[in-house]
Protein backbone atom coordinates (compact mmCIF):
# COMPACT_ATOMS: atom_id res chain seq x y z
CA UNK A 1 21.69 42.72 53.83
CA UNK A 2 24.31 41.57 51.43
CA UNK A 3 28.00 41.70 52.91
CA UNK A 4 30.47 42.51 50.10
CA UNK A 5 33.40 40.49 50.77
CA UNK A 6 36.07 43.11 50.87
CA UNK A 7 39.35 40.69 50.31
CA UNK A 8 37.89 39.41 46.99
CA UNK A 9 37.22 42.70 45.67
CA UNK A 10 41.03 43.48 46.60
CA UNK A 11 42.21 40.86 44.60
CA UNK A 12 39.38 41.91 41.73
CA UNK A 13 41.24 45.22 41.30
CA UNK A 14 44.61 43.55 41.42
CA UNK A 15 43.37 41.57 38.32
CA UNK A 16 42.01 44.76 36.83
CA UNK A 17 45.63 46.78 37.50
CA UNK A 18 47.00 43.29 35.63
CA UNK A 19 45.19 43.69 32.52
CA UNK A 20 45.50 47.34 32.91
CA UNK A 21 48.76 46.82 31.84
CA UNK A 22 47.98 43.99 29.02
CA UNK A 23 47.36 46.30 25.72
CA UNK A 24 46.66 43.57 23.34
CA UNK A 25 43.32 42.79 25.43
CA UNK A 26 40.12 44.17 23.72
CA UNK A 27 38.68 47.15 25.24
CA UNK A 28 35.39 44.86 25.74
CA UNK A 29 37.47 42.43 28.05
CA UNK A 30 38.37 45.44 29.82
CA UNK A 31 35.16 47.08 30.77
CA UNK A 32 33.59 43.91 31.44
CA UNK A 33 35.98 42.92 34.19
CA UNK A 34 36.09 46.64 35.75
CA UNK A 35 32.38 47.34 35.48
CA UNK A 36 31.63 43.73 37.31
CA UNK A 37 33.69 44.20 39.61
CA UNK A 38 32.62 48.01 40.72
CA UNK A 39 28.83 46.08 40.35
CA UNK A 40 29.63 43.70 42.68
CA UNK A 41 31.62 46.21 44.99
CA UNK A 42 28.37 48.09 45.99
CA UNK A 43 25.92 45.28 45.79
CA UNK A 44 24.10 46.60 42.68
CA UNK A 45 21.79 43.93 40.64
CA UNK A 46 22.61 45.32 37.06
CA UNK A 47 24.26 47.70 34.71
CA UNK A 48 24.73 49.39 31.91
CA UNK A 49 27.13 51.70 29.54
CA UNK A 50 26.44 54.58 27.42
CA UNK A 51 28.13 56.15 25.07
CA UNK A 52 27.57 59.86 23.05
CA UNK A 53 27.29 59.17 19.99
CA UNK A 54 27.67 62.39 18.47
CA UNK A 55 29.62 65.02 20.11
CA UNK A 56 27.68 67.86 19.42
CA UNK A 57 24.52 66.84 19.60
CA UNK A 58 25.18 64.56 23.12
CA UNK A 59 22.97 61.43 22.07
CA UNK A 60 23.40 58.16 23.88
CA UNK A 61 23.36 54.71 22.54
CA UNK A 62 23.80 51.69 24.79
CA UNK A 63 28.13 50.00 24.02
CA UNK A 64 27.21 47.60 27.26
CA UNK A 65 24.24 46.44 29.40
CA UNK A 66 24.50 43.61 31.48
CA UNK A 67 22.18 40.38 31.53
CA UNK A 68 20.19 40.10 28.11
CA UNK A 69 19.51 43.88 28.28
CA UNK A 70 22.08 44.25 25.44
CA UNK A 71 20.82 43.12 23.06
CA UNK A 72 17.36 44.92 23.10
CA UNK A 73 19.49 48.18 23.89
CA UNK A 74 21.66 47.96 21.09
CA UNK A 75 19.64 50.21 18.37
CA UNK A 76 18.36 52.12 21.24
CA UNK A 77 19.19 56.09 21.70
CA UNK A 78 18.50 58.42 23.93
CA UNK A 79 17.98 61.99 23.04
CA UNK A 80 20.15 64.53 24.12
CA UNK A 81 19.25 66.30 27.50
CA UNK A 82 17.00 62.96 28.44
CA UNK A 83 16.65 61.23 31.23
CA UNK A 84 18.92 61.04 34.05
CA UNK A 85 22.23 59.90 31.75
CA UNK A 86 21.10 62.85 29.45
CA UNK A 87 21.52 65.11 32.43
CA UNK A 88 25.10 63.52 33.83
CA UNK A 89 26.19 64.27 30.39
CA UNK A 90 25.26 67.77 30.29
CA UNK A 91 26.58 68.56 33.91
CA UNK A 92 29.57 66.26 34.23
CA UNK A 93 28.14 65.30 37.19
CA UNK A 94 26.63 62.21 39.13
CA UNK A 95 23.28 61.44 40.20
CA UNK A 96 21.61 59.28 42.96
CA UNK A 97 18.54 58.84 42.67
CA UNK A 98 16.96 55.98 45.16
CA UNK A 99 13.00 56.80 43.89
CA UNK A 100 12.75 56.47 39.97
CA UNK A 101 9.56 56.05 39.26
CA UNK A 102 8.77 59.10 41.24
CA UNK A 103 11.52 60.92 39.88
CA UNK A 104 10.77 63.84 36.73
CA UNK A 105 14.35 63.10 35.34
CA UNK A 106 13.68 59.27 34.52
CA UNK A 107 13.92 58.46 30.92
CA UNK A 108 10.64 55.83 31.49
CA UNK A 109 11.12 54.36 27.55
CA UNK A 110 14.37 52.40 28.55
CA UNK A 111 12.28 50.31 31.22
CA UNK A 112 9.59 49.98 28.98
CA UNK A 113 11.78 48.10 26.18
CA UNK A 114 13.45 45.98 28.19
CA UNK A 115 10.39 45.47 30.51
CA UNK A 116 12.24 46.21 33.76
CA UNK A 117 10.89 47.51 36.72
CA UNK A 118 14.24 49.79 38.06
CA UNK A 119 13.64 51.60 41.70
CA UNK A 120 17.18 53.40 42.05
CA UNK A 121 19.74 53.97 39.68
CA UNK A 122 23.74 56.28 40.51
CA UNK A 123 25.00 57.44 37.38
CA UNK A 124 28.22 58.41 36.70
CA UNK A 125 30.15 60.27 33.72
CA UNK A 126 33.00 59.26 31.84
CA UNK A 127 35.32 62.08 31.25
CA UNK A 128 38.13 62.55 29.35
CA UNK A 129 40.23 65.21 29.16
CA UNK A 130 37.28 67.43 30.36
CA UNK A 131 34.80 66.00 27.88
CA UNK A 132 31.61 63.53 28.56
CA UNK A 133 32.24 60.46 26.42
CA UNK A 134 29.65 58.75 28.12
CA UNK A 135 27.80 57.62 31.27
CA UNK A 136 28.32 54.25 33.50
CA UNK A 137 24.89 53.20 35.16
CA UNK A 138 24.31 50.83 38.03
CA UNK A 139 20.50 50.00 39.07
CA UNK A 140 19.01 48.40 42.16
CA UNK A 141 20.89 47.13 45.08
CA UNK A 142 20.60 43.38 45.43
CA UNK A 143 19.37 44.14 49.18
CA UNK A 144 17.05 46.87 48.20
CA UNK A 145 18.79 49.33 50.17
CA UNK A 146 19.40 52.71 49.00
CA UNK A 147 22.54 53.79 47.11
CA UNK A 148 24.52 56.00 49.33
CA UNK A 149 26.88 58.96 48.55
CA UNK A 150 29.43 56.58 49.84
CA UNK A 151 28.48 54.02 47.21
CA UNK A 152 29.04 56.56 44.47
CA UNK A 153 32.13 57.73 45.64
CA UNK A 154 33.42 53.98 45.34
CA UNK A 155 32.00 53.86 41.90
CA UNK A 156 33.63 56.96 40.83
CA UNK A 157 37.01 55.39 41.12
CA UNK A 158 35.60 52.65 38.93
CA UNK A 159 34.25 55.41 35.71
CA UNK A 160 37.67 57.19 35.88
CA UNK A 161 39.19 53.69 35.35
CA UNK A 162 36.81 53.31 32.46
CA UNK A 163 36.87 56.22 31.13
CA UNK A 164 40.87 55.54 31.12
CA UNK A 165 40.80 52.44 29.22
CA UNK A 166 38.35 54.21 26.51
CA UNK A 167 41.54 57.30 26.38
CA UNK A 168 43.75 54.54 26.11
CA UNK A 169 41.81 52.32 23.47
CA UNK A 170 41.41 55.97 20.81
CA UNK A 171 44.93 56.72 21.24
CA UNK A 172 46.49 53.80 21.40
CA UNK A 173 47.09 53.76 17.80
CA UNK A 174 48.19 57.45 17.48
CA UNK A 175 50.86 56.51 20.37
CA UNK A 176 52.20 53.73 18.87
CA UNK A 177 53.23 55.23 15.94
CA UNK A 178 54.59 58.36 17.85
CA UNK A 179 56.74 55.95 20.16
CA UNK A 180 57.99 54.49 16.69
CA UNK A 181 58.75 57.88 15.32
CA UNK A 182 60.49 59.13 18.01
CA UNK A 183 62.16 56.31 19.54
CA UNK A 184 63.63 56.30 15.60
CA UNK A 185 64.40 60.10 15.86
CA UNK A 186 66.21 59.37 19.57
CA UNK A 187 68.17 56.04 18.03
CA UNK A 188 69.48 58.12 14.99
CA UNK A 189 70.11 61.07 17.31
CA UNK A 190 72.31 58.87 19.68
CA UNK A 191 73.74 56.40 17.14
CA UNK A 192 77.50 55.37 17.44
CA UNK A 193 79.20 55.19 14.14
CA UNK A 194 82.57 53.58 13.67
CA UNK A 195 84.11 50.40 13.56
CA UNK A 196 87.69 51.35 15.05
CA UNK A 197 89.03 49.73 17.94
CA UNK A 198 89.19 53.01 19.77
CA UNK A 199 86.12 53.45 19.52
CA UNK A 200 84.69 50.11 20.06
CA UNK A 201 86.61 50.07 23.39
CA UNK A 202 84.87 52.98 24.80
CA UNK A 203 81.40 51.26 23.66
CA UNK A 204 82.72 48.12 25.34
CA UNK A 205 83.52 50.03 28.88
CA UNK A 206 80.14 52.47 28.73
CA UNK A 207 78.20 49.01 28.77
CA UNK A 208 80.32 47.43 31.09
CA UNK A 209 80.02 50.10 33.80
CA UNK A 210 76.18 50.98 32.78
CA UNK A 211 74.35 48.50 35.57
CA UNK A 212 76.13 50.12 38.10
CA UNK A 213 75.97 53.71 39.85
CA UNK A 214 79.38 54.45 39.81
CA UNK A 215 80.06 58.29 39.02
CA UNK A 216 81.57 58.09 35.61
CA UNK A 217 84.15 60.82 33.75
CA UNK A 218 84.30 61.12 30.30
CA UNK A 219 86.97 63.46 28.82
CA UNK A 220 88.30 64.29 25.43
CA UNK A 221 88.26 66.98 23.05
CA UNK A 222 85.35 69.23 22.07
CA UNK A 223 83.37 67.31 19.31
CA UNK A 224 84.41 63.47 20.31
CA UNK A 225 80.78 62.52 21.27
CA UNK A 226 81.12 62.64 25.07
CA UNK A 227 76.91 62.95 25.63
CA UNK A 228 76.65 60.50 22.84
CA UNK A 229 78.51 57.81 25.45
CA UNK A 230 76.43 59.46 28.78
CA UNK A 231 73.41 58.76 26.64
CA UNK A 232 74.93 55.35 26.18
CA UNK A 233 75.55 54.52 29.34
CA UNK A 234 72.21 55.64 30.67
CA UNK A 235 70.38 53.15 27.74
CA UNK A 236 72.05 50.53 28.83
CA UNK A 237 71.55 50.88 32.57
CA UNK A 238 68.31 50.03 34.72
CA UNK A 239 67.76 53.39 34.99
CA UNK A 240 67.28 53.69 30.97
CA UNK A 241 63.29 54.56 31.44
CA UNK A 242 63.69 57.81 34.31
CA UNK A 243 65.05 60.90 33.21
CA UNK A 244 68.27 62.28 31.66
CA UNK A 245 68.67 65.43 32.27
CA UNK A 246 71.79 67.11 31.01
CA UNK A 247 72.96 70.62 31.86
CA UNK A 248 75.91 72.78 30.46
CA UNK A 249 78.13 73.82 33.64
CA UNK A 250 80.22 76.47 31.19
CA UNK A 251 77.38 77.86 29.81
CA UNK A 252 75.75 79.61 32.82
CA UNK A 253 76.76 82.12 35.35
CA UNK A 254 77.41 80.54 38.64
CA UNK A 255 74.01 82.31 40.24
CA UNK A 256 71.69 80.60 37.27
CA UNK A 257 73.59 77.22 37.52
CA UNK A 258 72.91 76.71 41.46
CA UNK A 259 69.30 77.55 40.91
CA UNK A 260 69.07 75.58 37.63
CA UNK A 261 70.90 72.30 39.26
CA UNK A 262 69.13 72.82 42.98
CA UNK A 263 65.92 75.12 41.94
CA UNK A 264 64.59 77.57 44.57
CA UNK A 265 61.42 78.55 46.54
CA UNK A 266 58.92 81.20 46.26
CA UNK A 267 60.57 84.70 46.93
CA UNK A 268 64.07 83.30 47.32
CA UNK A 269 65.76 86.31 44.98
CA UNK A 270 63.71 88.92 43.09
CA UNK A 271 61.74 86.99 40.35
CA UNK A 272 60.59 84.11 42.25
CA UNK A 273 57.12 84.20 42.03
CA UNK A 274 56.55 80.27 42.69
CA UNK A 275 58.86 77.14 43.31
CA UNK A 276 60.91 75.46 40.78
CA UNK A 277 62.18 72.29 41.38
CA UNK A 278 65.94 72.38 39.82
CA UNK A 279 67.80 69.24 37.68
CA UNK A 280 68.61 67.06 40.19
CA UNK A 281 65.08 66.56 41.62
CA UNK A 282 63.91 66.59 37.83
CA UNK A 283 66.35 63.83 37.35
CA UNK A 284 65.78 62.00 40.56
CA UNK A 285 66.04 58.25 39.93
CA UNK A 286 67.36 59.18 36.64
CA UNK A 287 71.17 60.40 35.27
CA UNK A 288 71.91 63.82 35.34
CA UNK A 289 74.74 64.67 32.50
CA UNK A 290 77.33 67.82 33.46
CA UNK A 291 78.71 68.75 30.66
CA UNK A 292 81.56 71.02 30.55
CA UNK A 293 82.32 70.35 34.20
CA UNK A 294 85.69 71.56 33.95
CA UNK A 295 84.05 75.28 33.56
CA UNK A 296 82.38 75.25 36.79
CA UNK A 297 83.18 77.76 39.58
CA UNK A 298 84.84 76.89 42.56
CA UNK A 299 81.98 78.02 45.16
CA UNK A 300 79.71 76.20 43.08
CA UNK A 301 82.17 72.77 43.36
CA UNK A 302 81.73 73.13 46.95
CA UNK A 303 77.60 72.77 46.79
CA UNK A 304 77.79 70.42 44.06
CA UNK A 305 80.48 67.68 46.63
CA UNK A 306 77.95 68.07 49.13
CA UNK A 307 74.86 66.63 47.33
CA UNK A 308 76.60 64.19 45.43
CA UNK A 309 78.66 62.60 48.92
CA UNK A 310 75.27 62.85 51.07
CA UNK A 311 72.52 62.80 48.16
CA UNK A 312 71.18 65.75 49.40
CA UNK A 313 70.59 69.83 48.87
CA UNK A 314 68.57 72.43 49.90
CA UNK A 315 66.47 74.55 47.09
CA UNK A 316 67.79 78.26 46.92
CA UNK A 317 66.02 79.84 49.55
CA UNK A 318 64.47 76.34 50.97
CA UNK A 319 65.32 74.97 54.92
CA UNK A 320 64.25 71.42 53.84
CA UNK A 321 66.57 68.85 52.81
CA UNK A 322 65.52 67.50 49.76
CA UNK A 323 66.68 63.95 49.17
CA UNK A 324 67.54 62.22 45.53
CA UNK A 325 68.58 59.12 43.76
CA UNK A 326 70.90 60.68 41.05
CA UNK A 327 73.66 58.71 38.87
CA UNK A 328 76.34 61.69 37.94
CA UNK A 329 77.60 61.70 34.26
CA UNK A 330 80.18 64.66 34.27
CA UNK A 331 82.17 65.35 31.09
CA UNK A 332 85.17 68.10 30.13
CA UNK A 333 87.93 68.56 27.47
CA UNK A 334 90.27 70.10 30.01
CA UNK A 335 92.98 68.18 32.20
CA UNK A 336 91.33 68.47 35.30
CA UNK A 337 94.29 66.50 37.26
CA UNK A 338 96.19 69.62 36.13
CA UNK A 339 93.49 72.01 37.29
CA UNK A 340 93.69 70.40 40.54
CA UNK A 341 97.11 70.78 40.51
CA UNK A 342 96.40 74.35 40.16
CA UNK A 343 93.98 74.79 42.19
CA UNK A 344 91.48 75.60 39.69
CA UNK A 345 89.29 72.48 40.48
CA UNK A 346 89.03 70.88 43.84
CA UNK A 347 90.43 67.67 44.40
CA UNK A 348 88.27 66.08 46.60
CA UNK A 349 85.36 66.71 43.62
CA UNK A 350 87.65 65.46 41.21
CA UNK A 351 88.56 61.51 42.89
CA UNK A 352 84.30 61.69 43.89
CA UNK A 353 83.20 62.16 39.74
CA UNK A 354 86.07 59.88 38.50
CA UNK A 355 85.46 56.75 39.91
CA UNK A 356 85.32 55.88 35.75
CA UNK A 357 87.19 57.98 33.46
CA UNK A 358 86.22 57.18 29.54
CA UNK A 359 88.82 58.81 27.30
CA UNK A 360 87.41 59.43 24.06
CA UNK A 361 89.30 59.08 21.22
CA UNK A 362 89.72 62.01 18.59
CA UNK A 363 88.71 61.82 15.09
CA UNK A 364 92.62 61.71 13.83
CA UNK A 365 92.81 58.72 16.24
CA UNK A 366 90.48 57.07 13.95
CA UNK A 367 90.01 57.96 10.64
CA UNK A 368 88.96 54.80 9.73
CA UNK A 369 85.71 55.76 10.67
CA UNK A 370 85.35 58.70 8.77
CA UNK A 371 84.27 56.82 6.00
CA UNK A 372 81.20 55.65 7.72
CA UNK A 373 80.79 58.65 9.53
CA UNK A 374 80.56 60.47 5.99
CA UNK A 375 78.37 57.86 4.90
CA UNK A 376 75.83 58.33 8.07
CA UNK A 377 75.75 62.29 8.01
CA UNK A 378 74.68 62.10 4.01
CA UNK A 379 71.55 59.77 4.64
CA UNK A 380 71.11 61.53 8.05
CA UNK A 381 70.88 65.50 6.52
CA UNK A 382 69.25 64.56 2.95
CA UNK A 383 65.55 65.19 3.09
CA UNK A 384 62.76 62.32 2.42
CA UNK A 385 62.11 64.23 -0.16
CA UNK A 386 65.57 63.93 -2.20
CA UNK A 387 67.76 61.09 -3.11
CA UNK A 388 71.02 60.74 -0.86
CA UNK A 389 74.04 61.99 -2.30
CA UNK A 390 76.82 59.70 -3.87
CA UNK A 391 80.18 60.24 -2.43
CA UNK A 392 83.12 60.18 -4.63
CA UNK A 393 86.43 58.16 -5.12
CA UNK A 394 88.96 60.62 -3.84
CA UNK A 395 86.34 62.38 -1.19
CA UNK A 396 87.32 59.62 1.74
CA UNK A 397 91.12 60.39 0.97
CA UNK A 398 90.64 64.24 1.06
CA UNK A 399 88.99 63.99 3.82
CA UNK A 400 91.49 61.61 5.70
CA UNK A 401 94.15 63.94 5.10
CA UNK A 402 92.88 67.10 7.63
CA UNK A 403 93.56 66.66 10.95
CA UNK A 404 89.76 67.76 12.60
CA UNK A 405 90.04 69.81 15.13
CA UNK A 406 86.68 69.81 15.86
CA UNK A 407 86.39 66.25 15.56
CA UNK A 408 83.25 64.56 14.84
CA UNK A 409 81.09 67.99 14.79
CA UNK A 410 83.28 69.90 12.77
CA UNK A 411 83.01 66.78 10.51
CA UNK A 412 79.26 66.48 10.21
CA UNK A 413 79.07 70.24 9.84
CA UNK A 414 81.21 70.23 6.88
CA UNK A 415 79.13 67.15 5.36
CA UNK A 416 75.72 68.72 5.74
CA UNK A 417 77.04 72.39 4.34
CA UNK A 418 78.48 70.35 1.05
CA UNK A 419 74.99 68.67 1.04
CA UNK A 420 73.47 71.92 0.65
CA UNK A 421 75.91 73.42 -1.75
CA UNK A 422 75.90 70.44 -4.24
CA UNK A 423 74.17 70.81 -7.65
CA UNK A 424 74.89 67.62 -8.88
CA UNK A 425 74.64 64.06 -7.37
CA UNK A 426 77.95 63.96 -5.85
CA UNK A 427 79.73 65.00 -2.94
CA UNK A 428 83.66 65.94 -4.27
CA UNK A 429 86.36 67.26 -2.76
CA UNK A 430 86.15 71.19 -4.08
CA UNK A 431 82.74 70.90 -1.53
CA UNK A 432 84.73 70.38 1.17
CA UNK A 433 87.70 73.30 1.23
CA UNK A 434 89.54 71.94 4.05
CA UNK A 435 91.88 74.91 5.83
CA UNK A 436 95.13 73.08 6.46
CA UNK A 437 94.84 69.84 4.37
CA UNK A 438 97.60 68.40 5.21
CA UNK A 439 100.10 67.37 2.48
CA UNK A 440 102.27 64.44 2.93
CA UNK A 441 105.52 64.40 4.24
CA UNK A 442 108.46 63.88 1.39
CA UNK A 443 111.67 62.58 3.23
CA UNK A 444 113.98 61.61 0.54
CA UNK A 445 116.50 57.99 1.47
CA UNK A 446 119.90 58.71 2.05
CA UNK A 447 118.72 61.59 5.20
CA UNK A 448 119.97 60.97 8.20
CA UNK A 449 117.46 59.78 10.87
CA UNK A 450 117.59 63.10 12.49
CA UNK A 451 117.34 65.34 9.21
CA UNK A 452 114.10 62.70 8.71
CA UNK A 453 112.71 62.98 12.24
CA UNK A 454 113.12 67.12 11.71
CA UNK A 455 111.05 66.98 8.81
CA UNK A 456 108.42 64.86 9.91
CA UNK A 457 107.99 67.18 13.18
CA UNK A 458 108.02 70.60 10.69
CA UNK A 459 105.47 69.44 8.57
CA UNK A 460 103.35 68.08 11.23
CA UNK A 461 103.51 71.00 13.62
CA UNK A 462 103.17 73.22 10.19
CA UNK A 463 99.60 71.25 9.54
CA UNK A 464 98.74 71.39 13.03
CA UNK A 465 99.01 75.34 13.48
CA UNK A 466 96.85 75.57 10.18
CA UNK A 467 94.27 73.74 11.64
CA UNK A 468 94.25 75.93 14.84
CA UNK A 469 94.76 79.06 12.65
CA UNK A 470 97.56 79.62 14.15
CA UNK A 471 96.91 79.40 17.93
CA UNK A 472 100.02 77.69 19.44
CA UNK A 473 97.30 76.74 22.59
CA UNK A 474 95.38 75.09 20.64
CA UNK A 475 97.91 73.57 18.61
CA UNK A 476 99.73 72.27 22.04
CA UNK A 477 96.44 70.54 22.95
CA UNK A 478 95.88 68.64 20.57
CA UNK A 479 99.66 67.42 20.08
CA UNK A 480 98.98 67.01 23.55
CA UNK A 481 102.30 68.94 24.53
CA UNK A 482 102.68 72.05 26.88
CA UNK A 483 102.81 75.25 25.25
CA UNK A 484 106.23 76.41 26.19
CA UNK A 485 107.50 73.40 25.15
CA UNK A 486 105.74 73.79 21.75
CA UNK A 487 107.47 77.82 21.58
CA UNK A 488 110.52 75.83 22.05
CA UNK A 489 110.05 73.21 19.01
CA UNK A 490 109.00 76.15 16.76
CA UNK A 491 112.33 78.04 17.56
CA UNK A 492 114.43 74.73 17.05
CA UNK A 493 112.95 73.65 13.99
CA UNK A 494 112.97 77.32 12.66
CA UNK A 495 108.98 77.24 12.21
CA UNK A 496 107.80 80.59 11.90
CA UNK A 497 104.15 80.66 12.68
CA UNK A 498 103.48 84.25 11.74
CA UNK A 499 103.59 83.10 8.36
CA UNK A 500 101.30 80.34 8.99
């Protein structure tokens, strides 16, 4: 009896796992090596591969035989329902069969033409994705023993690999061009405009601090691109292939948000039918992004500490601890040292997620971008279909002149509305009817410094409030001032916001 030498058929698969992962290899290469390899495994003398030719009707027609049976086999079909390989195709099933010459199944024409005298054959099916592509034969042991269910078992493992590389070889193409497409969609999605040096130093510290697993903070007002710099970060990190999840803390009731962040078990609340893993095991080994995490309730702080200082959580309803490898992006608009301050964030959570705080710069901080920012939302929202609109002369000045509240969002917004609004070629200023455009301030020589200084802070405060329609909180934000001091500018400078 033939003794397989197990430690070379180790190292066999290792080479077949190798060129698994080599895609410019032909698909030929590939089954030869893996169908070899599973021949030599169980000792058989030779083999062959069959193919259906036409879906429907389920013929066969030899792709691979081994020795010189190829070539004789090549023009050769077998009808559907025929044979032994007909009936694997039909049934999905394999077939041992140690007595083939006694055997009613045995498609006797395919010995006959290549004048081969076979005594027990195992035949196997290719599947893919439920379907029979084919069938993988292997006839006679070298030792004239009998294939055993053992043996096919072995060589099962070897036809799912085969039928892999065959899913792998049709689609290949098709995938390709999908990763291109969307690996274009993600890039444009989560492109960085701007050339400012505000904005270039945040790039500059997001790839500085990606390797590492450092909790990282990234504030600044509503609209400044905070996910587009956790995206950022995660790209550039050796985590940029697993997951990044991101999740909304304001946007949920506390109840949802612990079941969406830590999922639950079956028949935890009323409504649990089956498990559900939650966002941190979904982006275990990954980043999870929490957005907004100035808006999260306190109870909910507490849970969220725990997992992030021991990397661990139960699911809602679960008595298992569930362990994860989770790098914590968390992002807000609000002054959380005030809030802890307040008491209206804890500040225990507060040192744990700022290990890194990235400050993003508003849009009035640099309005030097805004002309390639304008540029990027016209080619992004104008349709394959059309020819980008031109932007004219005064547009970029116009457009310098509002203050943005809403910052880079309320920005594209406005481009892509005058995109859709334009009958003509060109994007001009009456597309773009800015609320509280602000007009320059006139100081005329020979004021004093404090007449001057007045004037400046009237106007300015004046623009501001039109921005914010009049909200002195919102105003106070974004001159970065506390509201009762701002109540006490308006009175001195005799600003009457009601009028505003």
């Amino acid at each position: 009896m033939k003794h397989i030498d197990s430690q070379a058929n180790i190292q066999a698969v290792r080479k077949i796992s190798s060129l698994f992962n080599v895609t410019t290899l032909e698909i030929d290469e590939l089954l030869g090596t893996v169908i070899d390899t599973a021949r030599d495994t169980v000792g058989a003398c030779n083999t062959s591969l069959l193919l259906v030719r036409d879906g429907k009707k389920k013929a066969l027609q030899f792709y691979q035989a081994s020795g010189d049976n190829k070539g004789k086999l090549a023009d050769f079909e077998i009808p559907p329902k025929t044979g032994i390989s007909g009936l694997v195709v039909e049934t999905g099933k394999t077939i041992i069969s140690n007595d083939v010459q006694n055997d009613p199944r045995w498609y006797r024409a395919v010995s006959e033409k290549v004048k081969l005298q076979v005594k027990a054959i195992v035949c196997l099916p290719l599947i893919v994705e439920g379907e029979v592509i084919g069938v993988v034969q292997f006839l006679d042991k070298i030792d004239e023993s009998p294939f055993s269910e053992r043996d096919a078992k072995v060589l099962e493992r070897f036809a799912n690999l085969i039928a892999k590389f065959f899913q792998i070889s049709k689609t290949r193409e098709v995938l390709g061009e999908e990763f291109d497409r969307l690996r274009e969609k993600y890039m444009q999605r989560y492109l960085i405009v701007g050339e400012s040096p505000a904005i270039k130093s945040c790039i500059h510290l997001a790839e500085k601090v990606a390797p590492a697993k450092a909790a990282i903070l990234v504030t600044g007002e509503s609209g400044t691109g905070k996910e587009l710099f956790a995206h950022l970060v995660h790209d550039q990190s050796p985590r940029q292939n697993k997951p990044f999840v991101s999740v909304s803390c304001g946007a949920l009731p506390a109840s949802i948000l612990e079941r969406e962040l830590f999922g639950h078990e079956r028949g935890a609340f009323t409504g649990a039918d089956s498990r559900k893993i939650g966002l941190f095991e979904a982006a275990d080994t990954g980043t999870l992004f929490l957005d907004e995490i100035g808006e999260m309730p306190l109870d909910m702080q507490v849970k969220l500490l725990r997992v992030l200082q021991e990397e661990t959580f139960l699911r809602l309803g679960g008595t298992e601890n569930i362990k994860v490898d989770v790098r914590i992006i968390t992002a807000t608009n609000r002054d959380l040292e005030k809030m802890t301050q307040s008491g209206d964030f804890r500040q225990d959570l507060y040192y744990r997620i700022n290990v890194i705080n990235m400050k993003l710069p508003s849009l009035r901080e640099r309005k030097g971008d805004i002309s390639d920012l304008v540029a990027y939302f016209v080619k992004k929202h104008t349709t394959d279909s059309k020819p980008s609109k031109k932007i004219s002369k005064n547009l970029i000045n116009h457009l310098m002149s509002y203050s943005w509240p809403g910052n880079i969002r309320e920005l594209e917004n406005a481009v892509e509305r005058a995109i859709v609004l334009c009958e003509g070629d060109e994007l001009t200023v009456d597309l773009f009817p800015l609320e509280g455009t602000q007009a320059p301030v006139e100081i005329n020589v020979g004021s004093t410094l404090k007449d001057a200084s007045d004037a400046f802070r009237r106007t300015f405060i004046k623009n501001t409030l039109k921005t914010t329609r009049g909200s002195r909180t919102k105003a106070a934000q974004i001159l970065d001032i506390q509201r009762s001091y701002l109540s006490r500018l308006l009175k001195e400078l005799d600003i009457n916001d009601e009028k505003i």
